[in-house]
Protein backbone atom coordinates (compact mmCIF):
# COMPACT_ATOMS: atom_id res chain seq x y z
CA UNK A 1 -41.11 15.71 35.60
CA UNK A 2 -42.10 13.28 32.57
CA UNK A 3 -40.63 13.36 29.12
CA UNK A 4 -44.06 14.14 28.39
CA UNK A 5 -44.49 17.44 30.63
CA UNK A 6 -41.43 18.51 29.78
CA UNK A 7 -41.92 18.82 26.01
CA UNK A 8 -45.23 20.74 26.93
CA UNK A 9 -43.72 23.25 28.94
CA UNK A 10 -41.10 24.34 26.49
CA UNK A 11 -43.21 24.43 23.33
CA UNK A 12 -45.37 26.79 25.64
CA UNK A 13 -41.98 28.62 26.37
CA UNK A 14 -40.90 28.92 22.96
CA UNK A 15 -44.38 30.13 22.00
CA UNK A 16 -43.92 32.89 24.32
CA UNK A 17 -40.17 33.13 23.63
CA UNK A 18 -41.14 34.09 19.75
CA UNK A 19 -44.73 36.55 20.54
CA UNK A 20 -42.32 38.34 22.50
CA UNK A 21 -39.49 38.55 20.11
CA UNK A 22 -42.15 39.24 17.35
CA UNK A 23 -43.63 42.55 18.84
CA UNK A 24 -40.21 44.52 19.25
CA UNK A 25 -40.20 43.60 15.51
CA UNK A 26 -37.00 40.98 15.72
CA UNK A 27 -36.76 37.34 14.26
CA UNK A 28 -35.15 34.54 15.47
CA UNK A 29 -33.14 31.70 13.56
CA UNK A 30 -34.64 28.09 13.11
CA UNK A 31 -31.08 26.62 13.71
CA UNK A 32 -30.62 28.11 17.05
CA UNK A 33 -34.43 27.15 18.18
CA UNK A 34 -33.38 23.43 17.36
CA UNK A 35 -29.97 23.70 19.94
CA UNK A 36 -32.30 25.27 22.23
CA UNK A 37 -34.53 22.31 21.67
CA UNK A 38 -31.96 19.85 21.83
CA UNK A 39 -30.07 21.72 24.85
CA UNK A 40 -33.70 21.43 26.56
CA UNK A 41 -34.22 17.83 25.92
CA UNK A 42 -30.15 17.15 27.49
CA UNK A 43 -31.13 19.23 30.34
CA UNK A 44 -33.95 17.50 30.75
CA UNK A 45 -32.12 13.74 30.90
CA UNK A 46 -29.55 15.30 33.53
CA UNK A 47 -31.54 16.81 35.85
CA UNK A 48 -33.93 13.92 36.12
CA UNK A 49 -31.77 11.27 35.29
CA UNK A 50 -34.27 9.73 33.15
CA UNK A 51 -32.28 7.06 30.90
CA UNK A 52 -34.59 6.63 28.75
CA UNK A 53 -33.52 9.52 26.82
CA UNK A 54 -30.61 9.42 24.32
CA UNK A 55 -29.47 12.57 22.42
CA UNK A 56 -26.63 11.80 19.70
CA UNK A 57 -25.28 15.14 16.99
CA UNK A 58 -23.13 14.57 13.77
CA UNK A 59 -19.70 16.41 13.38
CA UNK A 60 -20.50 19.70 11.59
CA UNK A 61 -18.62 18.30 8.65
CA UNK A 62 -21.78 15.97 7.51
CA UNK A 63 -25.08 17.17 6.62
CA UNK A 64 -28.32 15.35 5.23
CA UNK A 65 -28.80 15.98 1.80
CA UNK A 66 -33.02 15.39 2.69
CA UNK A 67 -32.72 18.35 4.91
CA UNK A 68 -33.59 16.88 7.83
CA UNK A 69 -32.56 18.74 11.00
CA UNK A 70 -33.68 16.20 13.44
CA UNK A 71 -34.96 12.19 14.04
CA UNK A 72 -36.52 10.74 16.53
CA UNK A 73 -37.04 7.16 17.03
CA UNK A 74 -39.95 6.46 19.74
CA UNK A 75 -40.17 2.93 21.33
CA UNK A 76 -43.40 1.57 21.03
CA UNK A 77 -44.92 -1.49 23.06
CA UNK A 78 -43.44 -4.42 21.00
CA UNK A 79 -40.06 -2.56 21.34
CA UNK A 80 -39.68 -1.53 17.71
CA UNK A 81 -39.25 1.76 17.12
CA UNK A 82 -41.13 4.80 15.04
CA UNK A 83 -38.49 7.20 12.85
CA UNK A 84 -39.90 10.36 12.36
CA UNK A 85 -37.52 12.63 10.65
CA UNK A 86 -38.01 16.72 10.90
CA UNK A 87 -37.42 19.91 9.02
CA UNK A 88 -37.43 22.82 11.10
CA UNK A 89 -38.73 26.02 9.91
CA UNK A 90 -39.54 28.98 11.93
CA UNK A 91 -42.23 31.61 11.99
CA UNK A 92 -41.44 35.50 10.55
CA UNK A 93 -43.15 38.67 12.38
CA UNK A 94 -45.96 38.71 9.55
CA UNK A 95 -46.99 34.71 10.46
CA UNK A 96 -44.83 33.35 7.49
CA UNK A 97 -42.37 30.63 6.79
CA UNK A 98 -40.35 32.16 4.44
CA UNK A 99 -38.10 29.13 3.72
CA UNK A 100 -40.76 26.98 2.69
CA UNK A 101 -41.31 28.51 -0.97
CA UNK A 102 -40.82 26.70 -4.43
CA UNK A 103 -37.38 26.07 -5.34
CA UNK A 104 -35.64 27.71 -8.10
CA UNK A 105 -33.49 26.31 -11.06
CA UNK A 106 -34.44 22.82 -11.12
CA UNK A 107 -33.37 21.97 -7.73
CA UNK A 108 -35.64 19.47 -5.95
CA UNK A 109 -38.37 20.93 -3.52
CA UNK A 110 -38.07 20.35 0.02
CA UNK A 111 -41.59 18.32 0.68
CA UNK A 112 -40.74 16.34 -2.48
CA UNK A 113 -36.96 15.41 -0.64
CA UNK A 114 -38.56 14.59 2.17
CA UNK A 115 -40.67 12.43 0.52
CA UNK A 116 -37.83 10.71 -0.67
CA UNK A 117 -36.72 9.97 2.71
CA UNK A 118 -39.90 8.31 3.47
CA UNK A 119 -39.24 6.57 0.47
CA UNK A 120 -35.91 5.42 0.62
CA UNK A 121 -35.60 4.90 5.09
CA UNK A 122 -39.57 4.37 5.91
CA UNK A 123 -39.52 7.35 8.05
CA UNK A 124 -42.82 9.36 8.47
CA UNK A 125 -41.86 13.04 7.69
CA UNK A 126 -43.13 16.31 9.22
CA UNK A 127 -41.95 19.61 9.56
CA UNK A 128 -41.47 21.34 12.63
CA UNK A 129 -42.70 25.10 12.94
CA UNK A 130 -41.35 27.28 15.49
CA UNK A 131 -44.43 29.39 16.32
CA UNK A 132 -45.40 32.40 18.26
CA UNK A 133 -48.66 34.73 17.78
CA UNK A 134 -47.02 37.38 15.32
CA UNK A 135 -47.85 41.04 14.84
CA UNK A 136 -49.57 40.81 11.35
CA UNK A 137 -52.05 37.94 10.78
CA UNK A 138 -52.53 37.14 14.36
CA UNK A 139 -53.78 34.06 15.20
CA UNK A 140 -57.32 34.43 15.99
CA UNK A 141 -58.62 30.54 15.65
CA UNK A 142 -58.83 28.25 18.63
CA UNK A 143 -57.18 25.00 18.37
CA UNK A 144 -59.32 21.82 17.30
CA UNK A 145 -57.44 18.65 17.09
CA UNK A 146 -57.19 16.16 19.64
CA UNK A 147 -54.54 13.62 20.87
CA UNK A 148 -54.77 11.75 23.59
CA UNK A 149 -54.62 13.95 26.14
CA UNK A 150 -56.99 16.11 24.35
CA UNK A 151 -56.86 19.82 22.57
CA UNK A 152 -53.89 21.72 23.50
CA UNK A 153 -53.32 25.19 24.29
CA UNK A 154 -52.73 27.41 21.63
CA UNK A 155 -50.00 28.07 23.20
CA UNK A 156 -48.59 24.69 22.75
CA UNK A 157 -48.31 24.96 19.28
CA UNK A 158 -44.90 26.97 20.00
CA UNK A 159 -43.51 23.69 18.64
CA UNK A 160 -46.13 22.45 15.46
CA UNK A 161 -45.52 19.19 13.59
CA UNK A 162 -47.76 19.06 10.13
CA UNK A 163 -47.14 16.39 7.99
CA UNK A 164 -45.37 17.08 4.99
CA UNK A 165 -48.24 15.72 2.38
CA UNK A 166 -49.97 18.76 3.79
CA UNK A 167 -46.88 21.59 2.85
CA UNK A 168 -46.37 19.94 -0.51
CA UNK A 169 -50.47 19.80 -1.36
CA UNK A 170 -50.32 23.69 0.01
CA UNK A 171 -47.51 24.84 -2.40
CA UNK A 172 -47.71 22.60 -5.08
CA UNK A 173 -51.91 23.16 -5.70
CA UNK A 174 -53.42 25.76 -3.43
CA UNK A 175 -50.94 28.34 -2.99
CA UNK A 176 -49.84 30.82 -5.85
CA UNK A 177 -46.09 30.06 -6.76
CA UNK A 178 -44.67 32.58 -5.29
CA UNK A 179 -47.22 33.24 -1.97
CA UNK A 180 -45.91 33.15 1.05
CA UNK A 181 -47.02 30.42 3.43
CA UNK A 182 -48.54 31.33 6.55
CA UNK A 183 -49.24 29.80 9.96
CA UNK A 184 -53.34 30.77 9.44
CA UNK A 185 -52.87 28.28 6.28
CA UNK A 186 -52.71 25.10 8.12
CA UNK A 187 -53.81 26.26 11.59
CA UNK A 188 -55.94 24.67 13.36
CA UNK A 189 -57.31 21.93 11.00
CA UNK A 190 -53.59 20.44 9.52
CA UNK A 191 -51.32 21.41 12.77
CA UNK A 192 -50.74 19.01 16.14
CA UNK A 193 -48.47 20.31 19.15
CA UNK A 194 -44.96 17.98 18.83
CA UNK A 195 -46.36 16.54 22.35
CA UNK A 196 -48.68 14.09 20.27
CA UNK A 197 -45.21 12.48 19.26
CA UNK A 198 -43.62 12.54 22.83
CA UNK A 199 -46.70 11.94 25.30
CA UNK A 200 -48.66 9.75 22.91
CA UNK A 201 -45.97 6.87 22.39
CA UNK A 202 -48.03 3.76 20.48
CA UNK A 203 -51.09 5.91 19.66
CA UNK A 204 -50.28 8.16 17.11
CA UNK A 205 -49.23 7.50 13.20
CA UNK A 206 -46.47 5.13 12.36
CA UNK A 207 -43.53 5.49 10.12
CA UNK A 208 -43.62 3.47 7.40
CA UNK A 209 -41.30 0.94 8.29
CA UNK A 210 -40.50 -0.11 12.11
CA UNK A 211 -37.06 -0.49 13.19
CA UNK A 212 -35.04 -2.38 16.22
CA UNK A 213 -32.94 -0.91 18.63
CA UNK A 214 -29.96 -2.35 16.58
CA UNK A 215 -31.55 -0.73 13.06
CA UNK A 216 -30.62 2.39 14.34
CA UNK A 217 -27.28 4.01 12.88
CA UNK A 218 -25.46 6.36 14.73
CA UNK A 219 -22.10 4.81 13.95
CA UNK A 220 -20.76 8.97 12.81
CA UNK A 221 -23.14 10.00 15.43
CA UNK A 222 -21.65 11.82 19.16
CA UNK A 223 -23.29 11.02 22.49
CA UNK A 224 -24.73 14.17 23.99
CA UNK A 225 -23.52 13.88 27.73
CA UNK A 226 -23.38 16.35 30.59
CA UNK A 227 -21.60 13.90 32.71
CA UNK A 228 -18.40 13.39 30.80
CA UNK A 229 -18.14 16.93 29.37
CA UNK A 230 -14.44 16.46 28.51
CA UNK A 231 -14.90 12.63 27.27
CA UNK A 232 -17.34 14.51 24.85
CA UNK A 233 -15.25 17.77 23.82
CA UNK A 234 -12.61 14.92 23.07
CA UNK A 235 -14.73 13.05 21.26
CA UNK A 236 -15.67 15.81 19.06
CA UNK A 237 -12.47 16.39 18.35
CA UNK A 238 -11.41 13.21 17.15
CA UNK A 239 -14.96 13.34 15.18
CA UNK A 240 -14.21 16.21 13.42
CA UNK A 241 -10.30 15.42 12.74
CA UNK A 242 -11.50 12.74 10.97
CA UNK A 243 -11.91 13.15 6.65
CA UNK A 244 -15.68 12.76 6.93
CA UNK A 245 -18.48 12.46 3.65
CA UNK A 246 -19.60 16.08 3.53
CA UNK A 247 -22.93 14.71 2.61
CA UNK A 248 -25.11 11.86 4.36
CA UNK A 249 -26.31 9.49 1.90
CA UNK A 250 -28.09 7.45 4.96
CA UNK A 251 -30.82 9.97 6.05
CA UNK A 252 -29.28 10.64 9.06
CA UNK A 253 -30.16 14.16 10.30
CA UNK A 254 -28.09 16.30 12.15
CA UNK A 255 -29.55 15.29 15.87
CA UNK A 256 -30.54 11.78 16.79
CA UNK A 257 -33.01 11.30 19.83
CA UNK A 258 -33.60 8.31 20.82
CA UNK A 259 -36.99 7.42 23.33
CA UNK A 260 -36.93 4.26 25.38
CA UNK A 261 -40.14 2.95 27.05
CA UNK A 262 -37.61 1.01 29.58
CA UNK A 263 -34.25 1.70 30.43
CA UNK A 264 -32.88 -1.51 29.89
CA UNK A 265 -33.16 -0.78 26.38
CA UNK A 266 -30.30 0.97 25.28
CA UNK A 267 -26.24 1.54 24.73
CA UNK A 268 -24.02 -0.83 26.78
């Protein structure tokens, strides 16, 4: 199995995972999708032994003050590499994304921090919507975009990227202040399937600013491994001993995932 088909099959799982969840009337939390996500991704690089694939978390004790929840850098041709940097938000029984509203008391909106990140790091920014086809404003549309494979499955949209010009023009000009924003308001014309990042390495936007292998921190940063299991617990230990920022100033989100186009390319 490629890193590619992989990716596809579990956005069509967690698609499924959430319709289902959605007509006993339940939710599910955007924070455990991600470790499922994550935990996927692992299992995938164990079970295939594809090297390629490099999975890195931060001690609990730091979080990203751009609320970023995960980064991945994608190898491209010339060996630089792509950051795209992800806030995850998922989908409510009515359709919504309830989390991304207008922020209260001054505080900085979410689009405009990540923004900032593209700003500041040359990332390209998009957030990451856990979907499924909920009970109230079903989705009735057929998908339209392409990639390179071509027009994905609706069900495929179980993980959505839509760049994050797109949520700030939606809250900050078309949507009332305090509207809810729904998956029918950028489905199909705004939303790709996350595969277009994973299966369509080189042919898909760039972040603003390309990095090398070496340009990419994860000095406070674990290695996800199934092979040394206790080498990790240890190491997470020692991590989290440690009197750590409680704040990342560096845009580092919590997961780091690394994609290779050759093998040779990576830790020592």
């Amino acid at each position: 199995m490629s890193k590619c088909l992989n990716i596809r099959r579990f956005s069509r799982n967690v698609f499924e995972f959430l319709s289902e969840t959605f007509s006993y009337g339940l939710t599910f939390s955007e924070l455990g999708m991600t470790d499922h996500l994550v935990l996927n991704i692992a299992r995938y690089r164990r079970v295939t032994g594809d090297n390629t694939v490099d999975i890195f978390k931060l001690p609990w004790t730091i979080e990203s003050v751009y609320g970023n929840d995960l980064d991945l850098f994608i190898e491209k041709s010339n060996g630089t590499f792509d950051w795209y940097s992800l806030q995850a938000k998922i989908m409510g029984t009515n359709g919504a994304f309830k989390d991304i509203k207008n922020p209260t008391g001054g505080n900085l909106a979410q689009w405009n921090k990540l923004k900032v990140h593209e700003r500041l790091f040359g990332s390209k920014t998009f957030y990451l919507l856990y979907c499924g086809n909920p009970q109230l404003n079903r989705i009735t549309q057929s998908p339209t975009r392409s990639d390179c494979i071509g027009i994905p499955n609706v069900e495929e949209y179980g993980l959505t990227i839509v760049e994050t010009d797109i949520i700030k023009n939606l809250r900050e000009r078309i949507l009332s202040p305090y509207g809810q924003l729904f998956f029918n308001n950028v489905f199909p014309n705004d939303t790709d399937s996350i595969r277009k990042l994973f299966c369509c390495l080189g042919k898909t936007v760039k972040s603003k600013k390309q990095f090398k292998f070496n340009e990419i921190n994860t000095k406070n940063y674990q290695r996800i491994y199934w092979e040394d299991q206790q080498e990790s617990s240890d190491n997470q230990k020692n991590l989290e001993s440690e009197d750590f920022i409680e704040t990342s100033e560096n845009g580092e989100s919590k997961y780091r995932i690394i994609i290779k186009t050759t093998a040779n390319n990576g830790y020592k």
